[in-house]
PDB file of N, CA and C in Angstrom:
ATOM      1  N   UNK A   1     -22.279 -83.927-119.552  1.00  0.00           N
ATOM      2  CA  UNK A   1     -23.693 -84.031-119.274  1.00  0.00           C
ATOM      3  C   UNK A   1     -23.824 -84.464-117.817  1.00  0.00           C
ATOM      4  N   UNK A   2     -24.799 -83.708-117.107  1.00  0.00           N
ATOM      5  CA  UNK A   2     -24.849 -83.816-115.623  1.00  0.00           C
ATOM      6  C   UNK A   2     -26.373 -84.528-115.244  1.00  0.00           C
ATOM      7  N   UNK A   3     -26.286 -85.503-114.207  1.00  0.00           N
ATOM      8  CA  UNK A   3     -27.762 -86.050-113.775  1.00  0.00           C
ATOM      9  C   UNK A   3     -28.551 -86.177-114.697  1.00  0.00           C
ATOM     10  N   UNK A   4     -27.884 -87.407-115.746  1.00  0.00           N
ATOM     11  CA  UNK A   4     -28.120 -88.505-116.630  1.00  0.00           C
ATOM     12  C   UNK A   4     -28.904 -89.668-115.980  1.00  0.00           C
ATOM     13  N   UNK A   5     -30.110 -89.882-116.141  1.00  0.00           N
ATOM     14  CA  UNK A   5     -30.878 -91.399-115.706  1.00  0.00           C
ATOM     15  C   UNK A   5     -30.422 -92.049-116.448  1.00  0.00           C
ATOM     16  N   UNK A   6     -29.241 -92.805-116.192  1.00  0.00           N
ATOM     17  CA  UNK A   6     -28.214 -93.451-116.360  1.00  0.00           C
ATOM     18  C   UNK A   6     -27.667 -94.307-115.514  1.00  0.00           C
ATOM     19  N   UNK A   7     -27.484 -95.784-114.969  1.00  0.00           N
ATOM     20  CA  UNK A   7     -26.640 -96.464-113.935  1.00  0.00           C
ATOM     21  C   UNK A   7     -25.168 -96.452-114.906  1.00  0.00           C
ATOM     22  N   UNK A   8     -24.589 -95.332-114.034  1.00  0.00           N
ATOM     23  CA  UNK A   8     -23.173 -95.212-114.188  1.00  0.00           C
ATOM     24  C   UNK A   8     -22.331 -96.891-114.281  1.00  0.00           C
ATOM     25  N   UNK A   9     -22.668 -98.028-113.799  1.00  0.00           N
ATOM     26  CA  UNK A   9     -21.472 -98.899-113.687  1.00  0.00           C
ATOM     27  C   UNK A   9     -22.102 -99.767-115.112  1.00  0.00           C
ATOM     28  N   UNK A  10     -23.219 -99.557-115.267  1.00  0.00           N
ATOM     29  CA  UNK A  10     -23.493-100.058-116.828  1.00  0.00           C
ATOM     30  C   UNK A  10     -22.692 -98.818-117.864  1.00  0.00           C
ATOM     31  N   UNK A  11     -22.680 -97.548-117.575  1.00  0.00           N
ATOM     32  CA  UNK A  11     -22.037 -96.691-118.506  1.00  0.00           C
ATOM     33  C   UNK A  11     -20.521 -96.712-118.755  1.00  0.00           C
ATOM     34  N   UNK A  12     -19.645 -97.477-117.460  1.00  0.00           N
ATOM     35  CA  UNK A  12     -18.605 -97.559-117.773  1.00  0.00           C
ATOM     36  C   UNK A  12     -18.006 -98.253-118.554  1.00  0.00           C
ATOM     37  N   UNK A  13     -18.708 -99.326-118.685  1.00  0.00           N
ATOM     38  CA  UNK A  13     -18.235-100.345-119.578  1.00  0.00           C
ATOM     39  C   UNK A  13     -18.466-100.507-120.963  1.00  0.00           C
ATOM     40  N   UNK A  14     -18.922 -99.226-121.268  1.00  0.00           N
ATOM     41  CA  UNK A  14     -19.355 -98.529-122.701  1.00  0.00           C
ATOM     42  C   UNK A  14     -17.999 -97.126-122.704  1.00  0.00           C
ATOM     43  N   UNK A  15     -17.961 -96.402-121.525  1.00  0.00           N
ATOM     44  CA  UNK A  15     -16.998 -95.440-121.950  1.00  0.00           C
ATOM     45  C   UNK A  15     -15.164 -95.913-121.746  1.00  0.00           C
ATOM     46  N   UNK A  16     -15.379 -97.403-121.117  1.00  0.00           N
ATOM     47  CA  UNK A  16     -13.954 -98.072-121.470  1.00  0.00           C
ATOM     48  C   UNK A  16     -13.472 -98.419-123.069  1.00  0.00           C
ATOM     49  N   UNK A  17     -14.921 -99.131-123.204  1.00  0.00           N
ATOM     50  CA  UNK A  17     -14.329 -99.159-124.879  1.00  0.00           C
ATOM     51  C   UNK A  17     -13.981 -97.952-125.466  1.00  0.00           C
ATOM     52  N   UNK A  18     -14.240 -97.074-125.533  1.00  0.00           N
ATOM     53  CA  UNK A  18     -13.609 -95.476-127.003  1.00  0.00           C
ATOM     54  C   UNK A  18     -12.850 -95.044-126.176  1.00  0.00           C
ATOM     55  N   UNK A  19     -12.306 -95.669-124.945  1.00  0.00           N
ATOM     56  CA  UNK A  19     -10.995 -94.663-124.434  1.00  0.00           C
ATOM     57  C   UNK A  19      -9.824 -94.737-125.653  1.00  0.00           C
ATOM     58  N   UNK A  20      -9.153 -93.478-125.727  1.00  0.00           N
ATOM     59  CA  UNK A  20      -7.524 -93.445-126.622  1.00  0.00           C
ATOM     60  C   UNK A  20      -7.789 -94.263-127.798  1.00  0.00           C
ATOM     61  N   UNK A  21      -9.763 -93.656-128.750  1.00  0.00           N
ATOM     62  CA  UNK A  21      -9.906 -94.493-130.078  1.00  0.00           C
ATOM     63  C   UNK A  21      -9.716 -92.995-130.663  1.00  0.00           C
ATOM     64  N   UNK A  22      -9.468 -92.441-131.950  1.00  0.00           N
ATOM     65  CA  UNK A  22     -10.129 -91.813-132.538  1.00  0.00           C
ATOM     66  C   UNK A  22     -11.742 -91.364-132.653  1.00  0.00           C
ATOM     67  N   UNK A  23     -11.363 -89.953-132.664  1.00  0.00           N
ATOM     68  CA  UNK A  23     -13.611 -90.016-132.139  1.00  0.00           C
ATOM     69  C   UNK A  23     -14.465 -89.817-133.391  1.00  0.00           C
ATOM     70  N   UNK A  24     -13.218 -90.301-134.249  1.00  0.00           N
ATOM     71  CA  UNK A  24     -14.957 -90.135-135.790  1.00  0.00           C
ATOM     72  C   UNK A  24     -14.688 -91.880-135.709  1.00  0.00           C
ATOM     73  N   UNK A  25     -13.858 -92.557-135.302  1.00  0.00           N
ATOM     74  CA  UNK A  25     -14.180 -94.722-134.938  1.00  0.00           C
ATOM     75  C   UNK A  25     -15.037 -94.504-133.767  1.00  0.00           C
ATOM     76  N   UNK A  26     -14.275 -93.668-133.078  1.00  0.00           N
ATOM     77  CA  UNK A  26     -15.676 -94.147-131.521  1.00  0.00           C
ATOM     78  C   UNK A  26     -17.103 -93.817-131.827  1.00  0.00           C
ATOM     79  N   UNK A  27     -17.099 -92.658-132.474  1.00  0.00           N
ATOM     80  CA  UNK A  27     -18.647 -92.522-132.548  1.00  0.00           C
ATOM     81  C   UNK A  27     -19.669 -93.741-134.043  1.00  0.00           C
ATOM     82  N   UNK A  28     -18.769 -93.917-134.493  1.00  0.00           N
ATOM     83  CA  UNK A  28     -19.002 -95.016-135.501  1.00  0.00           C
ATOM     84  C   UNK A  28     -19.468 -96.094-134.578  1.00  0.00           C
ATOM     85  N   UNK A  29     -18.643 -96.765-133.629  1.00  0.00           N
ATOM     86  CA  UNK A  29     -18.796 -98.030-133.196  1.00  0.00           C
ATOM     87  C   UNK A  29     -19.833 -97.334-131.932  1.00  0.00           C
ATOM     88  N   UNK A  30     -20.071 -96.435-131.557  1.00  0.00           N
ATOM     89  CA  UNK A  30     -21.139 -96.402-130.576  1.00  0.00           C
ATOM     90  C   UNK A  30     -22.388 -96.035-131.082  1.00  0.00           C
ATOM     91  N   UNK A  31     -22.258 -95.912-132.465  1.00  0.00           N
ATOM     92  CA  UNK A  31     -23.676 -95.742-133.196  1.00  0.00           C
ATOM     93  C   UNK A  31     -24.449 -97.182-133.174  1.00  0.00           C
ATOM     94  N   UNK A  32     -23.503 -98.523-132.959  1.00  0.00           N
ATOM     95  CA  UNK A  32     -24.081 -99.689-133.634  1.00  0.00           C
ATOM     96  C   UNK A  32     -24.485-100.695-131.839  1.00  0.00           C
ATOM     97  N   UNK A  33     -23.907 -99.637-130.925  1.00  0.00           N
ATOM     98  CA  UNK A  33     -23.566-100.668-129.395  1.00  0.00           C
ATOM     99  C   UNK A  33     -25.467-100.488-129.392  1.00  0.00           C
ATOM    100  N   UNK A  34     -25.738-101.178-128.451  1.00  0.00           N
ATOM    101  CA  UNK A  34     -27.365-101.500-128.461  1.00  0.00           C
ATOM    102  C   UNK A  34     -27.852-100.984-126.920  1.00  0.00           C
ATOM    103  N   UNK A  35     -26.585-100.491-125.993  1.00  0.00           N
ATOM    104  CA  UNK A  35     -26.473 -99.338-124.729  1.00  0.00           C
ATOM    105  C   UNK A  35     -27.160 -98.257-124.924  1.00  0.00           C
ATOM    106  N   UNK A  36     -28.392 -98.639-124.260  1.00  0.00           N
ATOM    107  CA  UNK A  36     -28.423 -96.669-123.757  1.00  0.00           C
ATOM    108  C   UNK A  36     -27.401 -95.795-123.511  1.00  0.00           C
ATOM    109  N   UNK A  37     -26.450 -96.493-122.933  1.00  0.00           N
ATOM    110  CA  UNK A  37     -25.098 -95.445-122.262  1.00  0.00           C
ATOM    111  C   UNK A  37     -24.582 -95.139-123.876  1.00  0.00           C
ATOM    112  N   UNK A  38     -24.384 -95.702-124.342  1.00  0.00           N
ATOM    113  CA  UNK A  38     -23.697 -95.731-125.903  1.00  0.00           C
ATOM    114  C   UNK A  38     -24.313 -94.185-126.621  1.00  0.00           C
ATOM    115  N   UNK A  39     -25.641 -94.124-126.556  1.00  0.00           N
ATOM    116  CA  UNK A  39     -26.531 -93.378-127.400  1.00  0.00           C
ATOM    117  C   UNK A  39     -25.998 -91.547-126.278  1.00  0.00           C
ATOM    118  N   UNK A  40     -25.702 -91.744-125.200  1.00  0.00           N
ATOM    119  CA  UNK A  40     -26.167 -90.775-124.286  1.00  0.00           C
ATOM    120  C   UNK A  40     -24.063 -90.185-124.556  1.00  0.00           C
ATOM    121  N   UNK A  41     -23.583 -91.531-124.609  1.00  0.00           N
ATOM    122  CA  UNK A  41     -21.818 -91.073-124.458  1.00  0.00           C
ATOM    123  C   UNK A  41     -21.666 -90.319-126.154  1.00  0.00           C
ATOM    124  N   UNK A  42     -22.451 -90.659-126.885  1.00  0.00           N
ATOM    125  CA  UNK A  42     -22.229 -90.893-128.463  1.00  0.00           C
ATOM    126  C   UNK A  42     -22.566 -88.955-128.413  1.00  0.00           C
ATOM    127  N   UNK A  43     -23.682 -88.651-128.063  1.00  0.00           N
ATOM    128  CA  UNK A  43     -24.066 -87.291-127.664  1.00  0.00           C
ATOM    129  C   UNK A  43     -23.221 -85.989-127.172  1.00  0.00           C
ATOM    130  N   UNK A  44     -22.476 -86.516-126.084  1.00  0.00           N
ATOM    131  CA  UNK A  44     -21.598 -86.076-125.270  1.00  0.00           C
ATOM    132  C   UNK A  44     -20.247 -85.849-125.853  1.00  0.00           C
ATOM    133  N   UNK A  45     -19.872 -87.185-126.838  1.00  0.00           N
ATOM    134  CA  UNK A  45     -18.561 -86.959-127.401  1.00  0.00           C
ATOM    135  C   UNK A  45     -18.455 -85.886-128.800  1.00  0.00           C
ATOM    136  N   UNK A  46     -19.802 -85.899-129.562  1.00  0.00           N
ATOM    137  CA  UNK A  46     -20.018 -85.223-130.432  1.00  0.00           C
ATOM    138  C   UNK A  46     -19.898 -83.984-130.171  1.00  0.00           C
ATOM    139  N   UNK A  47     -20.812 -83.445-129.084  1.00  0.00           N
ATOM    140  CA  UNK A  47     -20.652 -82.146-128.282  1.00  0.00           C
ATOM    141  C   UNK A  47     -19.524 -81.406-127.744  1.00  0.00           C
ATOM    142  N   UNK A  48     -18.292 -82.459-127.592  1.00  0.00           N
ATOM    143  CA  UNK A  48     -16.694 -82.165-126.990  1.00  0.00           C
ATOM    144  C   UNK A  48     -15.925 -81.880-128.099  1.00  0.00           C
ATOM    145  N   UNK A  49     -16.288 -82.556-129.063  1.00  0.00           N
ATOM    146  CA  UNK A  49     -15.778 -82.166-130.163  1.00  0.00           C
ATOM    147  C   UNK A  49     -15.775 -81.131-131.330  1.00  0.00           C
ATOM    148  N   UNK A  50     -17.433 -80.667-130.785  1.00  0.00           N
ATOM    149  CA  UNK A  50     -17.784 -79.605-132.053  1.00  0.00           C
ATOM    150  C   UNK A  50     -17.650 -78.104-130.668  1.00  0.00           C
ATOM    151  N   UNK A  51     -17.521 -78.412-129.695  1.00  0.00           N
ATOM    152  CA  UNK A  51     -17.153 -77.369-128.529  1.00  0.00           C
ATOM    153  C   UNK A  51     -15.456 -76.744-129.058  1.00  0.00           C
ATOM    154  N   UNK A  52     -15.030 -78.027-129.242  1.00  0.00           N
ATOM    155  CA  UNK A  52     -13.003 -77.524-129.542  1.00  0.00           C
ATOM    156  C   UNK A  52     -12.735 -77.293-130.468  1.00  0.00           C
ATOM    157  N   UNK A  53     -14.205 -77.176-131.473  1.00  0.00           N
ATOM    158  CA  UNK A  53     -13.563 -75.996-133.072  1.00  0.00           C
ATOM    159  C   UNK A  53     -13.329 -77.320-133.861  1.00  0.00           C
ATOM    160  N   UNK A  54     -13.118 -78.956-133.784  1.00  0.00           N
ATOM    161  CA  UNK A  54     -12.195 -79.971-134.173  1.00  0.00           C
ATOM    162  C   UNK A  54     -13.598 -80.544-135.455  1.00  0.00           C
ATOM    163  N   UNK A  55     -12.710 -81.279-136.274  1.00  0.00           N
ATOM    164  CA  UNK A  55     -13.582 -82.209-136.748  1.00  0.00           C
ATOM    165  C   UNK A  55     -12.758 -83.493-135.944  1.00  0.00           C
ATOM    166  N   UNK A  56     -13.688 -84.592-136.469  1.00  0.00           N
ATOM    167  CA  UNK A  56     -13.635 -85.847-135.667  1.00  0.00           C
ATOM    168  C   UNK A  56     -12.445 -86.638-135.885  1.00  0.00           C
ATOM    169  N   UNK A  57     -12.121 -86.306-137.278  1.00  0.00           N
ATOM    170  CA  UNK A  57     -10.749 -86.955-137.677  1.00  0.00           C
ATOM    171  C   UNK A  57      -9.500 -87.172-136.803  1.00  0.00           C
ATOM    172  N   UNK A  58      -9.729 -85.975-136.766  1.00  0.00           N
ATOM    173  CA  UNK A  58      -8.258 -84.791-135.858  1.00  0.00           C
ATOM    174  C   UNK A  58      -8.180 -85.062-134.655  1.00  0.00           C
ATOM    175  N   UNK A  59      -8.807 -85.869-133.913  1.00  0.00           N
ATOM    176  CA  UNK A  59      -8.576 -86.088-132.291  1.00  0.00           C
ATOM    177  C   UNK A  59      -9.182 -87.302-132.098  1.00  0.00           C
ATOM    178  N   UNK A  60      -8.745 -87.440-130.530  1.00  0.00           N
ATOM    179  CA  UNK A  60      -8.668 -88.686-130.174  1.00  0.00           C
ATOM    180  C   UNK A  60      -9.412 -88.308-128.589  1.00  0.00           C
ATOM    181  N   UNK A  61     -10.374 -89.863-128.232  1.00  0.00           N
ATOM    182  CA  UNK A  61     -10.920 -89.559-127.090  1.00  0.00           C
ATOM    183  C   UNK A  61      -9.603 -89.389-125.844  1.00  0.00           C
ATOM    184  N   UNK A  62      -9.000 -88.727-125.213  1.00  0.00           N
ATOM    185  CA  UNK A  62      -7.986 -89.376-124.581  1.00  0.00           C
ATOM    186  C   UNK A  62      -8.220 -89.352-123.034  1.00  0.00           C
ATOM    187  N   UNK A  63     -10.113 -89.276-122.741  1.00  0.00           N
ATOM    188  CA  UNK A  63     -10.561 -89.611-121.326  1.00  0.00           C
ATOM    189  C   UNK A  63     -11.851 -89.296-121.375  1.00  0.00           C
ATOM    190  N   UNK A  64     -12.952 -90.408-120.900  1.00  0.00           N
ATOM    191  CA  UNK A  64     -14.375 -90.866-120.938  1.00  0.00           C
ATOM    192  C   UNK A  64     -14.590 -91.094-119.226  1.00  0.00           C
ATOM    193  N   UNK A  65     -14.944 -89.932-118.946  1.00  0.00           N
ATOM    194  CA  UNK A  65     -15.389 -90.852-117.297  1.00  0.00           C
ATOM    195  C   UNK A  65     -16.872 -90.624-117.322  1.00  0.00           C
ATOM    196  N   UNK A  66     -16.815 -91.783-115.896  1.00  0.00           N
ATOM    197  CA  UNK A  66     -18.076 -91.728-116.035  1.00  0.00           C
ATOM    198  C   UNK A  66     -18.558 -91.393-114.501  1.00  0.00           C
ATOM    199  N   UNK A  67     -19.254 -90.532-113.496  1.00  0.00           N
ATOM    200  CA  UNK A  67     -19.251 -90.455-112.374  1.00  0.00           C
ATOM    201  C   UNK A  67     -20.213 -90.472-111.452  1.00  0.00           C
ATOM    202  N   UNK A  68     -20.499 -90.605-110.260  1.00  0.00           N
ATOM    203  CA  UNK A  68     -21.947 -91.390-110.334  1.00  0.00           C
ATOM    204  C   UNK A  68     -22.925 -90.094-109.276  1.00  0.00           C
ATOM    205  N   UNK A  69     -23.944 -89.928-109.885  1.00  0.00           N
ATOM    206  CA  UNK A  69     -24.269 -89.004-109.521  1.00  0.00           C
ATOM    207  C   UNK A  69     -25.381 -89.207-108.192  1.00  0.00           C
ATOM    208  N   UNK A  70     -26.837 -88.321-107.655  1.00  0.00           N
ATOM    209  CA  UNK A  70     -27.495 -88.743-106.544  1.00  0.00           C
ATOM    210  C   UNK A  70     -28.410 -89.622-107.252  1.00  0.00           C
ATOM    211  N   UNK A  71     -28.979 -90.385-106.017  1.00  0.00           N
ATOM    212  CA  UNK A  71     -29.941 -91.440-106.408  1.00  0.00           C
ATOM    213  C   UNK A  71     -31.339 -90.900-106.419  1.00  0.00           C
ATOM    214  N   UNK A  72     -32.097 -90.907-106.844  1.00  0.00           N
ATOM    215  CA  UNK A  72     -33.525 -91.051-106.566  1.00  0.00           C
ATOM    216  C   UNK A  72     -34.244 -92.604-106.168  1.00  0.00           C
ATOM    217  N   UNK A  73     -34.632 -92.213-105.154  1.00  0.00           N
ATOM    218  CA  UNK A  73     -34.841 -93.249-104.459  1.00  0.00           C
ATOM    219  C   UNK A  73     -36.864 -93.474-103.981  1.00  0.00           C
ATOM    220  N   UNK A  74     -37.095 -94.354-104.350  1.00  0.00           N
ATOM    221  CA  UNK A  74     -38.553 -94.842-104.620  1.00  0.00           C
ATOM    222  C   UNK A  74     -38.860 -96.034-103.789  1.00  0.00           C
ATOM    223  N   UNK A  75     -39.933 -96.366-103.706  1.00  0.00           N
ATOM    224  CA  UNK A  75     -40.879 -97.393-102.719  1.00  0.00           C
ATOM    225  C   UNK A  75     -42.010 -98.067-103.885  1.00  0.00           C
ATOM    226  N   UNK A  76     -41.549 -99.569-104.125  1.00  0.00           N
ATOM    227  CA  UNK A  76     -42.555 -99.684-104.311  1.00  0.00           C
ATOM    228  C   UNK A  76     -43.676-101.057-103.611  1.00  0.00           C
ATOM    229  N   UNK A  77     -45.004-100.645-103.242  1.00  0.00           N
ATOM    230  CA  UNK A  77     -45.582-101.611-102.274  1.00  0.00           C
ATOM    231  C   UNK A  77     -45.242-103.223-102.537  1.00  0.00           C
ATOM    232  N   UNK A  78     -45.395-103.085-101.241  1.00  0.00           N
ATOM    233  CA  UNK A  78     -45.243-105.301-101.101  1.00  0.00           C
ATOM    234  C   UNK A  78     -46.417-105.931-100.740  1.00  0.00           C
ATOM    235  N   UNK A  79     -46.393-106.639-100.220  1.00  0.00           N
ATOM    236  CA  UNK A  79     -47.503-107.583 -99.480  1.00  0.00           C
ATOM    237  C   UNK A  79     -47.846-107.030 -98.113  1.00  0.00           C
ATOM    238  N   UNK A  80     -48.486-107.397 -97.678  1.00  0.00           N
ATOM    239  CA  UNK A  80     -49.221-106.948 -96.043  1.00  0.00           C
ATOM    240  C   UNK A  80     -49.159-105.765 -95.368  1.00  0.00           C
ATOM    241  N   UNK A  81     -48.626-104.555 -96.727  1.00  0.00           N
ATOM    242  CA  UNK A  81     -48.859-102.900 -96.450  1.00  0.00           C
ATOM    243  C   UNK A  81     -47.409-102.962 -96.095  1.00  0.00           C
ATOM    244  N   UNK A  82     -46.342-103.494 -96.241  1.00  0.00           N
ATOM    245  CA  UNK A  82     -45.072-103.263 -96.371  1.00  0.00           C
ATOM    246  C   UNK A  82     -44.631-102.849 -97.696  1.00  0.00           C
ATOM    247  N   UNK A  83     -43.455-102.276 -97.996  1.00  0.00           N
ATOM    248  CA  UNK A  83     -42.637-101.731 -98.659  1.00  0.00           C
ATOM    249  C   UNK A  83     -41.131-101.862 -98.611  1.00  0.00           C
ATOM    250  N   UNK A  84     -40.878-102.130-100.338  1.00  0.00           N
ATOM    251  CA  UNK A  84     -39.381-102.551-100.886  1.00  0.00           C
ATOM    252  C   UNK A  84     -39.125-101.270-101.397  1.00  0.00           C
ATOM    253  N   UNK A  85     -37.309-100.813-101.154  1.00  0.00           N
ATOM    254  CA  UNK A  85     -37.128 -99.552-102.002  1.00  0.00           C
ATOM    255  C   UNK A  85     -36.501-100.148-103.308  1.00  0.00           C
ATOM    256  N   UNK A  86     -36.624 -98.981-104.531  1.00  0.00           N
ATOM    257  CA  UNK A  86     -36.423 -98.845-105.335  1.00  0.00           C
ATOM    258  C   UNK A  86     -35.159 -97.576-105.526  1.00  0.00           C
ATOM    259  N   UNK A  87     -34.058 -98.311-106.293  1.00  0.00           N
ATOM    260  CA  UNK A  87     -32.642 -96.780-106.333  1.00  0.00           C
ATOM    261  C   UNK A  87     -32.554 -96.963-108.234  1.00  0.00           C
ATOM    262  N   UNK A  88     -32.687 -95.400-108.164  1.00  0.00           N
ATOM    263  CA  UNK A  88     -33.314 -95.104-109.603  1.00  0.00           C
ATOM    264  C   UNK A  88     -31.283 -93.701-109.378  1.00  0.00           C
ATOM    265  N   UNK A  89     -30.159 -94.776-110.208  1.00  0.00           N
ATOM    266  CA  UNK A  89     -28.820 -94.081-110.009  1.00  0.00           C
ATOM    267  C   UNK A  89     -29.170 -92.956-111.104  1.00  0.00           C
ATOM    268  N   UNK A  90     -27.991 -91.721-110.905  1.00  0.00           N
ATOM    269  CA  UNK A  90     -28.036 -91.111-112.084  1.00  0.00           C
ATOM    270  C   UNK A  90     -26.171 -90.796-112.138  1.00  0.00           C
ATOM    271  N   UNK A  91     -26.177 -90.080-113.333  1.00  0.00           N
ATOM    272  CA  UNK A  91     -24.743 -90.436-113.797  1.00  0.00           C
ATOM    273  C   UNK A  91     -24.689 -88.842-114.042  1.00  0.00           C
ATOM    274  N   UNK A  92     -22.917 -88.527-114.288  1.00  0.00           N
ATOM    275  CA  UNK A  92     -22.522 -87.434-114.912  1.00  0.00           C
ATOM    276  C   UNK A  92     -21.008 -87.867-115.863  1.00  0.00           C
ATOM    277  N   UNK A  93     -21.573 -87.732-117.170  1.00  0.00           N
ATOM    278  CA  UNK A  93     -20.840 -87.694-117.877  1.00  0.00           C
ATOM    279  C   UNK A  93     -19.774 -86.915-118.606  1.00  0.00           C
ATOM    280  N   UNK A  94     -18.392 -86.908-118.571  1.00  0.00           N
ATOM    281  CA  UNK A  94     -17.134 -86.506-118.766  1.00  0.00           C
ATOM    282  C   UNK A  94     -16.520 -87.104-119.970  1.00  0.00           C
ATOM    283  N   UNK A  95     -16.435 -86.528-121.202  1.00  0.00           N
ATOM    284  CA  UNK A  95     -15.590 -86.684-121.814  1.00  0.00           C
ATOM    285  C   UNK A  95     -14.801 -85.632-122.722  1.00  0.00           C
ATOM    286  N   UNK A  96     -13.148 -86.195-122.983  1.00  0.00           N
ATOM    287  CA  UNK A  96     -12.060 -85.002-122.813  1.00  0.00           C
ATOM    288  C   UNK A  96     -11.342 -85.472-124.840  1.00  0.00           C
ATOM    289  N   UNK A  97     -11.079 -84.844-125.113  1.00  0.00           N
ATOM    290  CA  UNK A  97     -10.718 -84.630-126.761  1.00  0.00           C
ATOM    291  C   UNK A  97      -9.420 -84.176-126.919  1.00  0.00           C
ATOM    292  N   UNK A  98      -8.245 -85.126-127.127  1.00  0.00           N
ATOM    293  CA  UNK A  98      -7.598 -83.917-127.756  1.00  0.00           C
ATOM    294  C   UNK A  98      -6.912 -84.047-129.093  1.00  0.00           C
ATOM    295  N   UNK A  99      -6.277 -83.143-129.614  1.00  0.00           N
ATOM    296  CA  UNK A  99      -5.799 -83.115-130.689  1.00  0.00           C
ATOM    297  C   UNK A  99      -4.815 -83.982-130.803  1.00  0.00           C
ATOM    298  N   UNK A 100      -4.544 -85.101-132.327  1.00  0.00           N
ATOM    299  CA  UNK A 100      -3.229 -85.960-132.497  1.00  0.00           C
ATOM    300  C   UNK A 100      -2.652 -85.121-132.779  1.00  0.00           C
ATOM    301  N   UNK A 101      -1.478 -85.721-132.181  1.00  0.00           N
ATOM    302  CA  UNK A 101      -0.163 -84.977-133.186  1.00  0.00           C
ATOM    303  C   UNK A 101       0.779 -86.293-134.079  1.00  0.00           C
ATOM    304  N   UNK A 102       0.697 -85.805-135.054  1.00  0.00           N
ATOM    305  CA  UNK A 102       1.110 -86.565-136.162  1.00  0.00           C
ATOM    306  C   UNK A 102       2.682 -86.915-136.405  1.00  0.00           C
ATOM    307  N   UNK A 103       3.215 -88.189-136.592  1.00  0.00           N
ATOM    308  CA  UNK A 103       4.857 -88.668-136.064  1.00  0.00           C
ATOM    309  C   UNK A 103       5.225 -87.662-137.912  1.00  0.00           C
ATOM    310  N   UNK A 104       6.268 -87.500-137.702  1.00  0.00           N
ATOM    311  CA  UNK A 104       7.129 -86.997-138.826  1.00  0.00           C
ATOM    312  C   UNK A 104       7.726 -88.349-139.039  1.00  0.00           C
ATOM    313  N   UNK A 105       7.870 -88.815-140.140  1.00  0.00           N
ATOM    314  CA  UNK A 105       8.626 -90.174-141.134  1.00  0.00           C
ATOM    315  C   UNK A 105       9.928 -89.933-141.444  1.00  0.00           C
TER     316      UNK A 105
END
C-alpha cells in the first residue's frame, strides 16, 4: 500500500512486532493492537497473502517494512498574522510472505 496517511515511525513499531510470526498469529494479534498502523498493516498482510494463492496457516511474515513516503505540508495561523507549519507524513507499506517449510522428525 502506497501514500498511506500514516506517520511511518509510529507504523514501525507495529510492523516490528509480526516480523518472522506466522500470519494467521499476526493478523490475530493485530486485530486486538488499538494502532491505526495495526488496522492499515492487518489489511496489507491479508492482501499478501490471498495475492500468493496461501492460506494464513502456511506462511510466515518473513519482512514488514515500513517506508516513509512525501509529506504534505500545511500552515496553520498563529498570533499577530504569523504562521506555524504543520507536516501531515505519509507512509508506504511493504509486506513479504513466505511459505514454511516444515522440519522432517
Amino acid at each position: 500500500m502506497r501514500f498511506i496517511r500514516l506517520s511511518p515511525l509510529k507504523a514501525r513499531l507495529v510492523a516490528r512486532e509480526i516480523q518472522g510470526m506466522n500470519a494467521e498469529f499476526a493478523l490475530a494479534s493485530l486485530e486486538f493492537m488499538p494502532n491505526k498502523a495495526a488496522k492499515i498493516i492487518s489489511k496489507v498482510l491479508a492482501s499478501a497473502v490471498a495475492n500468493g494463492g496461501f492460506e494464513p496457516e502456511e506462511v510466515i511474515v518473513s519482512s514488514c517494512r515500513i517506508d516513509r513516503g512525501p509529506v504534505l505540508k500545511r500552515f496553520r495561523p498563529r498570533a499577530r498574522g504569523s504562521a506555524s507549519g504543520i507536516r501531515k507524513p505519509t507512509s508506504h507499506v511493504f509486506v513479504e510472505v513466505s511459505k514454511t517449510t516444515k522440519k522432517e522428525d
